[in-house]
Structure formats: C-alpha cells, structure tokens
C-alpha atoms as a PDB file:
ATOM      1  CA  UNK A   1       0.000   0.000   0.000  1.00  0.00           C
ATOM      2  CA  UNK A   2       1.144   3.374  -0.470  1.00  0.00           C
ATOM      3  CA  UNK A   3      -0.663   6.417   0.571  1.00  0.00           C
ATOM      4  CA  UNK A   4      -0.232  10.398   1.125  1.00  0.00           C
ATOM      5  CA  UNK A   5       0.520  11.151   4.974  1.00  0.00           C
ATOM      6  CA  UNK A   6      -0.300  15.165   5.661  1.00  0.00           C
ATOM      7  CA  UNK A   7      -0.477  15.938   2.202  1.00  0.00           C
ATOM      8  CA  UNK A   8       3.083  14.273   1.154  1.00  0.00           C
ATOM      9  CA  UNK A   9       3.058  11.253  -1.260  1.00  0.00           C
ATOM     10  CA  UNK A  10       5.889   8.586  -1.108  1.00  0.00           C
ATOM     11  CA  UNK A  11       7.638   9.475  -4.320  1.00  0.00           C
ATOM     12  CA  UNK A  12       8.345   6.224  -5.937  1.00  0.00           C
ATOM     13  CA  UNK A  13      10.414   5.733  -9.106  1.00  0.00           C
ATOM     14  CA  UNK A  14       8.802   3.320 -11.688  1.00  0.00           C
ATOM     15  CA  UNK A  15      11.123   0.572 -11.544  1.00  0.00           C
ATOM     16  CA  UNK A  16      10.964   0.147  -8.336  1.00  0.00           C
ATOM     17  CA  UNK A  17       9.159  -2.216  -6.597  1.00  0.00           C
ATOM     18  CA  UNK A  18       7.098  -2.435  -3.504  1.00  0.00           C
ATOM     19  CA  UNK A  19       4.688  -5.141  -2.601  1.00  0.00           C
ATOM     20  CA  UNK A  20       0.915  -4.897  -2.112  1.00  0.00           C
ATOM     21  CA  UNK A  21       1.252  -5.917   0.936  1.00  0.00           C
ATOM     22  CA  UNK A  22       4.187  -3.601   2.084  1.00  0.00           C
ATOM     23  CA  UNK A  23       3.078  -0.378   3.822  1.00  0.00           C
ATOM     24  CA  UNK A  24       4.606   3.226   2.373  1.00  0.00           C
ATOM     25  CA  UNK A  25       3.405   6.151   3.876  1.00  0.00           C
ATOM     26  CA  UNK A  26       4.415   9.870   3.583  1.00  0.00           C
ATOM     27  CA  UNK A  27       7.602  11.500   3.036  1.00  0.00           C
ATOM     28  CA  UNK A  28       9.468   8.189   1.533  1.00  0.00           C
ATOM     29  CA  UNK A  29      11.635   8.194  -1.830  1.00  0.00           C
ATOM     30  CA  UNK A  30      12.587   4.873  -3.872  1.00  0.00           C
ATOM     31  CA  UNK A  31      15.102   4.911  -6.309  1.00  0.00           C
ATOM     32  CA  UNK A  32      15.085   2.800  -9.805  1.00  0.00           C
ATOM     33  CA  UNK A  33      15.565  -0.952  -8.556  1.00  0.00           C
ATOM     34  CA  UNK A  34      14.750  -0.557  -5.103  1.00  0.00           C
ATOM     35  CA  UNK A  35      12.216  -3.165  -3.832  1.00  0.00           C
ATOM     36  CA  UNK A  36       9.856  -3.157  -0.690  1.00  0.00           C
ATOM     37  CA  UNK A  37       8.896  -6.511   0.428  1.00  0.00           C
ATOM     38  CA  UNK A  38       5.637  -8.463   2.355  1.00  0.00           C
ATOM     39  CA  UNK A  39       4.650  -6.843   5.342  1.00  0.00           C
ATOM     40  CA  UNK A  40       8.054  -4.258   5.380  1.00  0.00           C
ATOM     41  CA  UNK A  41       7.076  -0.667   6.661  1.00  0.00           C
ATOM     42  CA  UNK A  42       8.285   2.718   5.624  1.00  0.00           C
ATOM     43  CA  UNK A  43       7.072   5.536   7.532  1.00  0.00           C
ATOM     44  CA  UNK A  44       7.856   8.581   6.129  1.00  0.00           C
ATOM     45  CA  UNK A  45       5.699  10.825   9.080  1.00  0.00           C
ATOM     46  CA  UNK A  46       8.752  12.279  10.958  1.00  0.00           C
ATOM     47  CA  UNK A  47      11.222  12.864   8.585  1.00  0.00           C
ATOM     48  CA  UNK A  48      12.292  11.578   5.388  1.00  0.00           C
ATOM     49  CA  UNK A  49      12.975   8.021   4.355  1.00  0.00           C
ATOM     50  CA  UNK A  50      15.107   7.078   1.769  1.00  0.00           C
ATOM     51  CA  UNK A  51      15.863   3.949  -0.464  1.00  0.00           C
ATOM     52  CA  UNK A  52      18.753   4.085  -2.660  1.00  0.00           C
ATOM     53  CA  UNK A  53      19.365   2.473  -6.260  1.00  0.00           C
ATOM     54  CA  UNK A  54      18.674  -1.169  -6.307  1.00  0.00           C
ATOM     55  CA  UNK A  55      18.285  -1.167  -2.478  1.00  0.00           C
ATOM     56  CA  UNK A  56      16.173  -4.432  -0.770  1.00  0.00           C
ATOM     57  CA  UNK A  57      14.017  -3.734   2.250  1.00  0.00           C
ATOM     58  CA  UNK A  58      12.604  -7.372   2.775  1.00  0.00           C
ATOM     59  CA  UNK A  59       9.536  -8.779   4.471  1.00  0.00           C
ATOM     60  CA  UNK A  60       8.407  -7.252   7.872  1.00  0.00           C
ATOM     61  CA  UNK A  61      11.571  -4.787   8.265  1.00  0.00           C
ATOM     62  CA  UNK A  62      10.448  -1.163   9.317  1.00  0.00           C
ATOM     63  CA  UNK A  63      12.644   2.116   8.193  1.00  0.00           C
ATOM     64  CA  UNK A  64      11.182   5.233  10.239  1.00  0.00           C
ATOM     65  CA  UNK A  65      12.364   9.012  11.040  1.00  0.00           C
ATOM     66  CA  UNK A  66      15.017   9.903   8.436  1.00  0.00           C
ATOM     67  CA  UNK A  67      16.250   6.700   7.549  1.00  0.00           C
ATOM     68  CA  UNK A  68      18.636   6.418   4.725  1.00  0.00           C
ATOM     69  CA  UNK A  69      19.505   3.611   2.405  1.00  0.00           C
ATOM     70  CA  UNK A  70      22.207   4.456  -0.022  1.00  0.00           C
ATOM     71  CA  UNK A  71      22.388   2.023  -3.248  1.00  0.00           C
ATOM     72  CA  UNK A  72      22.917  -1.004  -3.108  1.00  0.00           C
ATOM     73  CA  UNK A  73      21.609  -1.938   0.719  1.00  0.00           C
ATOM     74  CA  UNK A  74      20.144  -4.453   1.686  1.00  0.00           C
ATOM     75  CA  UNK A  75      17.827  -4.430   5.011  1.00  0.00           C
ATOM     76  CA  UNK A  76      16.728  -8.100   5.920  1.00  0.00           C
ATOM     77  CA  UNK A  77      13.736  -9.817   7.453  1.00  0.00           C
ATOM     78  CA  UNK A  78      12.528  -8.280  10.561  1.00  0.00           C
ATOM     79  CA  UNK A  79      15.314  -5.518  11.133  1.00  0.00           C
ATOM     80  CA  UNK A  80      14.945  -1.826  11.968  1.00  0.00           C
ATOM     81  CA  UNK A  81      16.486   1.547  10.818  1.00  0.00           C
ATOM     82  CA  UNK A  82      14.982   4.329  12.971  1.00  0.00           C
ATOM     83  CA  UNK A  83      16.781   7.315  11.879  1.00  0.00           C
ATOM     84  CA  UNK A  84      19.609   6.046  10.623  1.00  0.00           C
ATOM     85  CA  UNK A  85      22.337   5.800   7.992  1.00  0.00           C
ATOM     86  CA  UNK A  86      23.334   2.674   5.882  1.00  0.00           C
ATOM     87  CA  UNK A  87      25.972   3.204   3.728  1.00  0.00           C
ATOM     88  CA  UNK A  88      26.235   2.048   0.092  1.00  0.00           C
ATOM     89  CA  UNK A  89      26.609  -1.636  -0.598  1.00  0.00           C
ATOM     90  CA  UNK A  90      25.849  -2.576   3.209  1.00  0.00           C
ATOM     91  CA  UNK A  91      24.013  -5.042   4.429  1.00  0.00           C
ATOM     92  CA  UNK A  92      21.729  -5.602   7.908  1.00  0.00           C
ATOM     93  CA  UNK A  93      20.699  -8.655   8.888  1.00  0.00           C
ATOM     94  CA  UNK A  94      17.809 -10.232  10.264  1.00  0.00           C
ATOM     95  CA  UNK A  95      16.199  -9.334  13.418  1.00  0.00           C
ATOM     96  CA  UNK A  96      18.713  -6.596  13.552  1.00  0.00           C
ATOM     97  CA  UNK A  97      18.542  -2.996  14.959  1.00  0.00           C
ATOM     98  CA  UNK A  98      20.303   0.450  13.703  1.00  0.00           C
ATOM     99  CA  UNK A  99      19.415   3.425  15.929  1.00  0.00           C
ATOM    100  CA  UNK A 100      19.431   6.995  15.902  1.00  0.00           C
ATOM    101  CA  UNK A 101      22.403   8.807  14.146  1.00  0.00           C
ATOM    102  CA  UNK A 102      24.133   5.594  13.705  1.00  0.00           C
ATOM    103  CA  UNK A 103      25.764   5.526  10.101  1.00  0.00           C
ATOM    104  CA  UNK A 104      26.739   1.832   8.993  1.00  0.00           C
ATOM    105  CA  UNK A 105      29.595   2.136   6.534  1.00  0.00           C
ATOM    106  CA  UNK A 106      30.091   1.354   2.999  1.00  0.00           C
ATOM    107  CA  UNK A 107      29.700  -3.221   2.264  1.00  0.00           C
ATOM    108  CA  UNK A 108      29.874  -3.532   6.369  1.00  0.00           C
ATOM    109  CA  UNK A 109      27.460  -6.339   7.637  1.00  0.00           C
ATOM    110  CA  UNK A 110      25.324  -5.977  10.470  1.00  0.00           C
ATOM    111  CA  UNK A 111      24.863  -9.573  11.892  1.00  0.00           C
ATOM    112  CA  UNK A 112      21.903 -11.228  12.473  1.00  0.00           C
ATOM    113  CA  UNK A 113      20.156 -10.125  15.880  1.00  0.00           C
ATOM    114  CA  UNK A 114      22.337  -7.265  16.571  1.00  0.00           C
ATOM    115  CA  UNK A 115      21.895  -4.060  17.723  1.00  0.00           C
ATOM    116  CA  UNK A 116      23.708  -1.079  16.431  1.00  0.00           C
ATOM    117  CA  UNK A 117      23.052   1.278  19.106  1.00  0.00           C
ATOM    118  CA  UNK A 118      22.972   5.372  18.893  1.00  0.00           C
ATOM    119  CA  UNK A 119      25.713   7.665  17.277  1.00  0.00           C
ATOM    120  CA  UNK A 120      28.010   4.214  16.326  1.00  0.00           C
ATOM    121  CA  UNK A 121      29.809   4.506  13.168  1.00  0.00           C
ATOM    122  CA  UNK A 122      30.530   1.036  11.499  1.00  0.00           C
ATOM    123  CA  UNK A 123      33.744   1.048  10.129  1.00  0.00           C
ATOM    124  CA  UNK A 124      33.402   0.129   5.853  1.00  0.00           C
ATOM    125  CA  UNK A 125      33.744  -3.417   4.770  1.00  0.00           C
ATOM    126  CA  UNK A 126      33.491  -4.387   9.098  1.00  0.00           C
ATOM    127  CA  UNK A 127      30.952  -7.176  10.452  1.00  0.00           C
ATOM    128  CA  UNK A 128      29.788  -6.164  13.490  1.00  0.00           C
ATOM    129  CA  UNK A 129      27.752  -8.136  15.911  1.00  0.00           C
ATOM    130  CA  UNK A 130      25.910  -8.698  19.287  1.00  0.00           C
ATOM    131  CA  UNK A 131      24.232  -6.266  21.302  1.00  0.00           C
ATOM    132  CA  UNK A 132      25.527  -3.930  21.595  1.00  0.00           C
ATOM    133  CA  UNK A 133      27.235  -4.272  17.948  1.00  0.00           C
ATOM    134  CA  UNK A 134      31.196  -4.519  18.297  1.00  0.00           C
ATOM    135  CA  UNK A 135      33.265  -5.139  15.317  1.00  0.00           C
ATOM    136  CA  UNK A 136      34.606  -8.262  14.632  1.00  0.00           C
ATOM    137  CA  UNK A 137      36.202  -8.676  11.860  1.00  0.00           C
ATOM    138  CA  UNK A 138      37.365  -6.686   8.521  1.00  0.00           C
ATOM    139  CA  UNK A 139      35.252  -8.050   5.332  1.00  0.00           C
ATOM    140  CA  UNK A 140      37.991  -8.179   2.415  1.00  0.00           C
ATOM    141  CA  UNK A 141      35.217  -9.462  -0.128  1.00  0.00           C
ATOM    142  CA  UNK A 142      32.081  -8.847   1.413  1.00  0.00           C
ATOM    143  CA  UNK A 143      29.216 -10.383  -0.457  1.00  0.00           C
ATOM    144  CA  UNK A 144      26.803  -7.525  -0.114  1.00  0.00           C
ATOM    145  CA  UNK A 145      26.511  -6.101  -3.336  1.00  0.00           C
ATOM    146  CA  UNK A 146      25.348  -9.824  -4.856  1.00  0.00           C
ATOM    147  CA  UNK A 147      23.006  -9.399  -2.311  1.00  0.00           C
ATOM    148  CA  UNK A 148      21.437  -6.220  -3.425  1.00  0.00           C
ATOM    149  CA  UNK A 149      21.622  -7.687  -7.158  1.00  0.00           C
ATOM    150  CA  UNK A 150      19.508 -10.834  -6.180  1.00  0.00           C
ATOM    151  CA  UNK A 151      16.713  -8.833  -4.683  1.00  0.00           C
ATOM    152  CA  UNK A 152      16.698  -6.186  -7.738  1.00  0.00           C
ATOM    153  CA  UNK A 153      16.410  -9.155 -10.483  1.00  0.00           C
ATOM    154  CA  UNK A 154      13.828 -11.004  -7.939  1.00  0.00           C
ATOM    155  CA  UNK A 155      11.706  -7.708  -7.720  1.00  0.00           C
ATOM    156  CA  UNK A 156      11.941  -7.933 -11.957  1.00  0.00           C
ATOM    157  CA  UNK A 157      10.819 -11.586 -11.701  1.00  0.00           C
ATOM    158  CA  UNK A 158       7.923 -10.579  -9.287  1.00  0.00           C
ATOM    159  CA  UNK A 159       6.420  -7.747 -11.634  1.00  0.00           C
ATOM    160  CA  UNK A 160       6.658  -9.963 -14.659  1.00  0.00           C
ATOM    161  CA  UNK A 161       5.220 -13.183 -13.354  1.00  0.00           C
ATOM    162  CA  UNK A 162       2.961 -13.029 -10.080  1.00  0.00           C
ATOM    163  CA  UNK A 163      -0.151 -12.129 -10.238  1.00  0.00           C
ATOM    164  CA  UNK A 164      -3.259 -11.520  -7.206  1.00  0.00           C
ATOM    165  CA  UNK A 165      -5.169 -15.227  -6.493  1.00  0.00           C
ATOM    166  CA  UNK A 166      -8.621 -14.511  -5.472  1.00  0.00           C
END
C-alpha cells in the first residue's frame, strides 16, 4: 500500500518495486531498482525516508524518522532503521537494529540479531555483531553487493510473473 501522509506522497520511481502488501506512507523516496517486500514498513511521518538504487528492504523490516539507504543496501527480514544511515553496498541482517544517528559504513554487515546502538559509526567493509554491535572482523570481499543484485532481479521476476489469487 502506499498512501499520502499530511499531504506528502511517497515518491516512488517506476522501476521500483514495492509489494501490495508492504506499507509506504508519507515523506518516503525509492530509487530505480529498489524493492519493498511483504509486510516491510516505511514511515515517512517524521522525517524523510530514503531507499537508494537497487536497495532491498525485505519482508516485515520497518525504516522510520530519516532513515537512509544508499544504493545497493540491503535491510533483511525483521530488522529496523529508525533514523539512521546505511551506507552504500551494506548489508543488515535479520532481526537486527540500527538506531538513531548511527551511520553503517560502505559493504559492512550488520549480523543477524544485533543491535547497532545510537551515534556508532561502522567502520566500511566491518561485520559487526551482538548487542551492543562490536566489530569483529574486517570483510575483504564482502558479499553484499550480490546481495542487493539478487533482490533487484527477484523484484523484476515478481512484476513480470505473479499475479493476485482470489
């Protein structure tokens, strides 16, 4: 669904994609490529949110309050960016947390479950994990980008082939 919030309409490019059942409200911007998922919430009604180029935000993850996704993120199942910075090419895992001010650098990974907590800066190509988030190890080839290309070719697939079952 997407739908005006005090007279501001999510501006969405046309190649992007964002599911019918994916909620985007307000003052929200997707870029060519980027895809919204089942259930995944953007809620642009306190600042700005922001997908970048060929950007993922999969099922049931919510972006609020001037979240920003450069190109090339991807924001898995269940996690949270309140406010937030992720950096291009990064990744956050499931179940996973970024918080206020925190910026998450450029192909870091933000394990599974963690939490990054307020003002952290994740160093680029770092994995950081547990809760709070501490860095554990350097990524020299993170996988991150391949990532972001399987969800922009599986958004394709979706528009060309699924249609609503009544």
């Amino acid at each position: 669904m997407i739908r005006s919030f005090d007279g501001t309409a999510p501006d969405v490019h046309d190649d992007a994609y964002v599911d019918e059942a994916a909620v985007v409200v307000g003052d929200a911007g997707l870029a060519a490529g980027a895809s919204v998922w089942p259930n995944a919430t953007l809620r642009g009604d306190h600042g700005r949110i922001e997908v970048g180029r060929d950007s993922n935000v999969q099922d049931g993850a919510v972006l609020h309050e001037d979240a920003v996704l450069e190109p090339e993120v991807t924001v898995g199942h269940n996690a949270i960016v309140h406010a937030a910075t992720v950096a291009e090419g990064a990744l956050v895992g499931m179940n996973a947390v970024v918080l206020d001010d925190a910026r998450v650098g450029e192909e870091a990974v933000v394990a599974a479950g963690a939490v990054v907590t307020e003002g952290t800066q994740v160093p680029p190509r770092t994995l950081v994990a547990g809760v709070p988030a501490e860095p554990k190890t350097e990524l020299e080839d993170p996988p991150t980008r391949a990532a972001a290309a399987h969800y922009t070719a599986l958004a394709e697939r979706y528009e060309e082939t699924s249609e609503r079952v009544e």
